[in-house]
Protein backbone atom coordinates (compact mmCIF):
# COMPACT_ATOMS: atom_id res chain seq x y z
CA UNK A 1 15.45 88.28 -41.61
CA UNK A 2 18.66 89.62 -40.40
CA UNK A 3 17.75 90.95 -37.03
CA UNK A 4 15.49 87.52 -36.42
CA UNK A 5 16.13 85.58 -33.34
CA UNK A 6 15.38 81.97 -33.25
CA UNK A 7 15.39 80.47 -29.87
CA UNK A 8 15.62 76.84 -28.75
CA UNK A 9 17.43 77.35 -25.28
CA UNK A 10 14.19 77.43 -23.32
CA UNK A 11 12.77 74.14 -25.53
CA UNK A 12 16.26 71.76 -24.72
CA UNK A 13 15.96 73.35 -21.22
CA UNK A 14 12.56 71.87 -20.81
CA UNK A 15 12.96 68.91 -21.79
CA UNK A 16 16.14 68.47 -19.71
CA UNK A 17 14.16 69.07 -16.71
CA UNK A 18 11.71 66.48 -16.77
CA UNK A 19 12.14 63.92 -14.96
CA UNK A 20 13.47 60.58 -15.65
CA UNK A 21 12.52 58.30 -12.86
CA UNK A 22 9.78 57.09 -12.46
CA UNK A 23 7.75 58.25 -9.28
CA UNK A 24 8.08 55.94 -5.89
CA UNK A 25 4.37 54.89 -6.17
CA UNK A 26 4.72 53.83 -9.76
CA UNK A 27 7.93 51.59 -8.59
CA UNK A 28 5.73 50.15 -5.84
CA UNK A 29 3.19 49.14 -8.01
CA UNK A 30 5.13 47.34 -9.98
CA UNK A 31 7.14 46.05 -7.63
CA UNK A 32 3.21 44.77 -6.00
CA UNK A 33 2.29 43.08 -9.47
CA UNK A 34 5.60 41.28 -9.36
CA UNK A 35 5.27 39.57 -6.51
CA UNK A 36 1.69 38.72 -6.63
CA UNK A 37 2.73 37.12 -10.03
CA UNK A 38 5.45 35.42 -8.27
CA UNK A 39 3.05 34.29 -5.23
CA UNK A 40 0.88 32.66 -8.27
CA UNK A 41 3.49 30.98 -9.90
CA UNK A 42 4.32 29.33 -6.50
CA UNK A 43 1.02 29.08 -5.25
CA UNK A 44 0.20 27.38 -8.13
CA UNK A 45 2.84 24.58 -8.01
CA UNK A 46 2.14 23.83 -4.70
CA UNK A 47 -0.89 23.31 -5.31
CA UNK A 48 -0.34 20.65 -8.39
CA UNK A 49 2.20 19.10 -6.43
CA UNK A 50 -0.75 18.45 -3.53
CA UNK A 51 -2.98 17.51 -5.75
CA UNK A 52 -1.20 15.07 -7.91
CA UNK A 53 -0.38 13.26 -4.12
CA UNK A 54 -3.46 13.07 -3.11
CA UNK A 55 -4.81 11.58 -6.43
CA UNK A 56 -1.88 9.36 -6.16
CA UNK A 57 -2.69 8.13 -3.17
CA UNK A 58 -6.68 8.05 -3.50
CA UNK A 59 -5.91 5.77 -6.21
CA UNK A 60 -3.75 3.29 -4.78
CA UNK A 61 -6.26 3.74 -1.75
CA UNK A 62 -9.47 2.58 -4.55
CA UNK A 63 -7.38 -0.06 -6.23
CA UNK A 64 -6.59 -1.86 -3.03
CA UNK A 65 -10.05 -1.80 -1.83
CA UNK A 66 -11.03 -3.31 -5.00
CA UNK A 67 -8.35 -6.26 -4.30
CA UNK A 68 -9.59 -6.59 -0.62
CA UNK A 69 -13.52 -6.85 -2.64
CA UNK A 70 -12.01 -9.82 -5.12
CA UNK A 71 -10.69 -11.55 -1.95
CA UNK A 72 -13.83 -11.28 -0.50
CA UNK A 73 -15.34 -12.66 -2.78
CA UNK A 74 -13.42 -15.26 -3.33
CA UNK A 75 -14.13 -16.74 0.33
CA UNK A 76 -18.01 -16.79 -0.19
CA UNK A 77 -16.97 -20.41 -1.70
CA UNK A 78 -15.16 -21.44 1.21
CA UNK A 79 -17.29 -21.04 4.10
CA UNK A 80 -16.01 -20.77 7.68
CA UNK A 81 -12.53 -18.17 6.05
CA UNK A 82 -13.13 -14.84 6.57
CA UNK A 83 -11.64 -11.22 5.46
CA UNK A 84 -11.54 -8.53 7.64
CA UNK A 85 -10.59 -5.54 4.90
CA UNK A 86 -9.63 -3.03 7.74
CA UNK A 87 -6.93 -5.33 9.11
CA UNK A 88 -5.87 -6.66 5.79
CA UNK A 89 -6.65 -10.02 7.43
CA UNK A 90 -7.87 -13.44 6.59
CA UNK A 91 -9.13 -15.85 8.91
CA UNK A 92 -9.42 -18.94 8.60
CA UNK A 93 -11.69 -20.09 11.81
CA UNK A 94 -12.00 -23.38 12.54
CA UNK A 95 -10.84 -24.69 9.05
CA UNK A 96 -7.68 -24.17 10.59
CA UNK A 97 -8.21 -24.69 14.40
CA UNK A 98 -5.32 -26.54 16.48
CA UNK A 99 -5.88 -28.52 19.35
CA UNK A 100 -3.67 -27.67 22.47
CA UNK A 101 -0.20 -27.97 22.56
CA UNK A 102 0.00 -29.08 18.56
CA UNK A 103 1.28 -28.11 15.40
CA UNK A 104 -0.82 -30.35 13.00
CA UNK A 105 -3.79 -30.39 10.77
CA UNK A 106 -6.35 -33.16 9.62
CA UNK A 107 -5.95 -34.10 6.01
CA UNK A 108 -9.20 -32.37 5.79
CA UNK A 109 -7.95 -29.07 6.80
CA UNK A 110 -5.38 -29.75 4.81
CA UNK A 111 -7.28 -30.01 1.83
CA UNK A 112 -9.21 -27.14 2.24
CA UNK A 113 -6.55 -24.75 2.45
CA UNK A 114 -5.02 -26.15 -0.59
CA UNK A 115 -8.07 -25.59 -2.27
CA UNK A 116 -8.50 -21.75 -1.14
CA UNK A 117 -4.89 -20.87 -2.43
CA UNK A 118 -5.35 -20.90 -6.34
CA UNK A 119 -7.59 -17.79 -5.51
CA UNK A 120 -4.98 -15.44 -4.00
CA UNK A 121 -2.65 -16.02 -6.52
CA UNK A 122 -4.99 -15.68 -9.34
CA UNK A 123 -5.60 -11.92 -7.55
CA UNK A 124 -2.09 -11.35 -6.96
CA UNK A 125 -1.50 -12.02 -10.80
CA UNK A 126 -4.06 -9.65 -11.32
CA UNK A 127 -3.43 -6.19 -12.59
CA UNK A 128 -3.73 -4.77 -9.39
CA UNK A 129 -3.05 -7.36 -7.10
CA UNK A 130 0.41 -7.34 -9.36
CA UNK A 131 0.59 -3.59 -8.82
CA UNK A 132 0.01 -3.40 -4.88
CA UNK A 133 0.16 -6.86 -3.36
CA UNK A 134 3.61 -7.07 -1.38
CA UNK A 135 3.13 -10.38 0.26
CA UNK A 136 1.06 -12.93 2.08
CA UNK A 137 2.50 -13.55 6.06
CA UNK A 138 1.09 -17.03 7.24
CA UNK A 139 0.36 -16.32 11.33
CA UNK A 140 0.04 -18.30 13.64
CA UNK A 141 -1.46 -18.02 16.78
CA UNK A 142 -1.60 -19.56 20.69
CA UNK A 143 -3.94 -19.45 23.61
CA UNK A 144 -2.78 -17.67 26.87
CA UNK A 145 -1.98 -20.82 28.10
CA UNK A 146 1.83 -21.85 28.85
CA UNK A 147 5.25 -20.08 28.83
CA UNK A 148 5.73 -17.40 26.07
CA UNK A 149 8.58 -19.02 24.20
CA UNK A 150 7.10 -22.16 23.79
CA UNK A 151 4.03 -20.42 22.66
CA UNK A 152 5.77 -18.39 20.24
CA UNK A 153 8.06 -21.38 18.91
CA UNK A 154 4.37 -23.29 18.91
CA UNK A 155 3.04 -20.37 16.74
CA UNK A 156 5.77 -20.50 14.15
CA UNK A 157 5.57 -24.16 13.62
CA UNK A 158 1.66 -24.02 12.58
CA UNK A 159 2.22 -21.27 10.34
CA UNK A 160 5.34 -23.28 9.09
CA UNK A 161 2.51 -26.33 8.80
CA UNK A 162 0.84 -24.27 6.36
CA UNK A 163 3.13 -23.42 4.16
CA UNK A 164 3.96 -27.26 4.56
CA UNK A 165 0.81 -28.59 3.54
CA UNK A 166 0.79 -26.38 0.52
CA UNK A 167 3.76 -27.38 -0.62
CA UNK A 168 3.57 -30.72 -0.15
CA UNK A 169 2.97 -33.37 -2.72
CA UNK A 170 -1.08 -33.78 -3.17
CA UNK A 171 -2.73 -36.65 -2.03
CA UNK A 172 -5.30 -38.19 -4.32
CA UNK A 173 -7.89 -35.73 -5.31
CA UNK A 174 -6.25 -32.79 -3.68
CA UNK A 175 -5.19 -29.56 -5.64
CA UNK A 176 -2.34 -29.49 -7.50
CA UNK A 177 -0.51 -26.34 -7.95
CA UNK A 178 1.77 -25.44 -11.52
CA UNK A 179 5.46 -24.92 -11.11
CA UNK A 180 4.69 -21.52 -11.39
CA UNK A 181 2.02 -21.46 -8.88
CA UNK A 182 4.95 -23.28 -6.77
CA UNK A 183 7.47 -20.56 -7.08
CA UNK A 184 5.14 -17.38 -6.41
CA UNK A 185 4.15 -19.57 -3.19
CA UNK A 186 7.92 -19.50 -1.96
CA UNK A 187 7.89 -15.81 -3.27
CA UNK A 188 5.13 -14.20 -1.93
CA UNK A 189 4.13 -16.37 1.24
CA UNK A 190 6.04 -15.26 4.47
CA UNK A 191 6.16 -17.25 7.61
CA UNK A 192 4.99 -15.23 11.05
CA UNK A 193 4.37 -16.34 14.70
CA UNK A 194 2.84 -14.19 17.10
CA UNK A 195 2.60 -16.46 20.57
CA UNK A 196 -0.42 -16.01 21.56
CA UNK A 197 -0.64 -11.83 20.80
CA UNK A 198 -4.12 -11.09 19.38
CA UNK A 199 -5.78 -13.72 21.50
CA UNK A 200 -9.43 -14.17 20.77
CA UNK A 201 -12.15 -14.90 23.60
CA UNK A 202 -11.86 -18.36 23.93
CA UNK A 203 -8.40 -20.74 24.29
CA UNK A 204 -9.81 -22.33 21.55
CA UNK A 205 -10.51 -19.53 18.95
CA UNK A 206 -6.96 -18.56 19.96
CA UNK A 207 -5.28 -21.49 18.31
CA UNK A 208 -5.60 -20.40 14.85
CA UNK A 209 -3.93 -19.10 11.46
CA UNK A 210 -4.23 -16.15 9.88
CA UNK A 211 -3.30 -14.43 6.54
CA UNK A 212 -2.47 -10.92 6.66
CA UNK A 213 -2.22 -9.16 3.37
CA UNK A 214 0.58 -6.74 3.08
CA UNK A 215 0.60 -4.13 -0.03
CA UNK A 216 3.13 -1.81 -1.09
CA UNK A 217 3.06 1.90 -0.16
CA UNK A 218 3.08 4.69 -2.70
CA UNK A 219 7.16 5.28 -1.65
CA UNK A 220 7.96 1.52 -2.02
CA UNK A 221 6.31 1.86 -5.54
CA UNK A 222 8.06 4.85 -6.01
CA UNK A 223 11.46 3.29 -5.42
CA UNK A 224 10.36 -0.11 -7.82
CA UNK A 225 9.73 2.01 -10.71
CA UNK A 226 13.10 4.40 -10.46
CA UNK A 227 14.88 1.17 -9.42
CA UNK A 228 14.06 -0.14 -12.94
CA UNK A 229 14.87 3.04 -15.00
């Protein structure tokens, strides 16, 4: 027992002498996994990000459509005022129709666009018409005929009729609007003249009024809502 030699040099050496880093293809790998995890992450908010826009915006896209159908509908009981949805546009043909050089309406006329206005603000107080509808802009509209500034100081004064006529104490029979129904007039009902822009095919069809609709975009929403936080 003595003369026995027990030896653990040549053990400790060995395991000194392994190596402690790991190899340069290892380190690549896991360098690889890294940044394909990474590239995910990203890849993956990105993506929400686009996706949550574009649902955004297909519905604001569907729920205007759907306020363009009510309006439509609502003009199938006036006949002769028209929508054209792509424009955002109502016409109101030759239930609004001026004769040359003139600013006025019959009391007729008159009536009749009294009559169609209860509708768009019954939309606009819907919930989507409350959620999207900016404003109404009352334009008017010459014939080619004449110098442009008079035409576009004629223009302005038969949209400014409009708004005129629907503001104006009711004669017997006519519509009468609520104090409320008063106030979201003045609020939401802009006055435009475009001269005679956008004329249509005959000098007659030319002296007209039009409605265009005007609805907030997703930014201008956007900006409302943080506005009130």
């Amino acid at each position: 027992m003595i003369g026995t030699r027990i030896s653990l040099g040549k053990k400790h050496k060995d395991e000194g002498e392994k190596p402690f880093w790991i190899s340069f293809s290892d380190l690549m790998t896991a360098l690889m996994v890294l940044f394909l995890l990474v590239m995910s992450v990203a890849l993956l908010s990105v993506t929400k990000t686009v996706t949550d826009a574009e649902r955004e915006k297909l519905e604001m896209e569907n729920d205007i459509e759907s306020v363009m159908n009510e309006i439509e509908q609502s003009t199938k009981d006036f006949p002769g005022i028209t929508i054209d949805k792509k424009r955002g546009v109502i016409d109101f043909g030759d239930k609004a129709r001026f004769d040359t050089g003139s600013s006025s309406l019959t009391a007729q006329q008159g009536e009749y666009l009294r009559a169609f206005i209860p509708g768009l603000l019954q939309i606009a107080n819907g919930i989507k018409g409350t959620k999207w509808l900016k404003r109404f802009v009352v334009e008017g509209f010459t014939d080619e005929r004449g110098e442009y500034l008079m035409n576009l100081n004629l223009s302005l004064q038969r949209s400014q009729r409009v708004i005129t006529i629907v503001l104006a104490p009711p004669s017997p029979g006519a519509v009468t609007f609520t104090t409320e129904q008063i106030q979201q007039i003045k609020e939401k009902f802009l006055v435009g003249g475009f001269s005679s822009n956008s004329a249509k095919k005959s000098y007659e069809e030319s002296r007209r009024i039009e409605i265009r609709i005007e609805c907030y975009s997703l930014e201008e929403k956007k900006k409302m809502e943080a506005a009130k936080q």
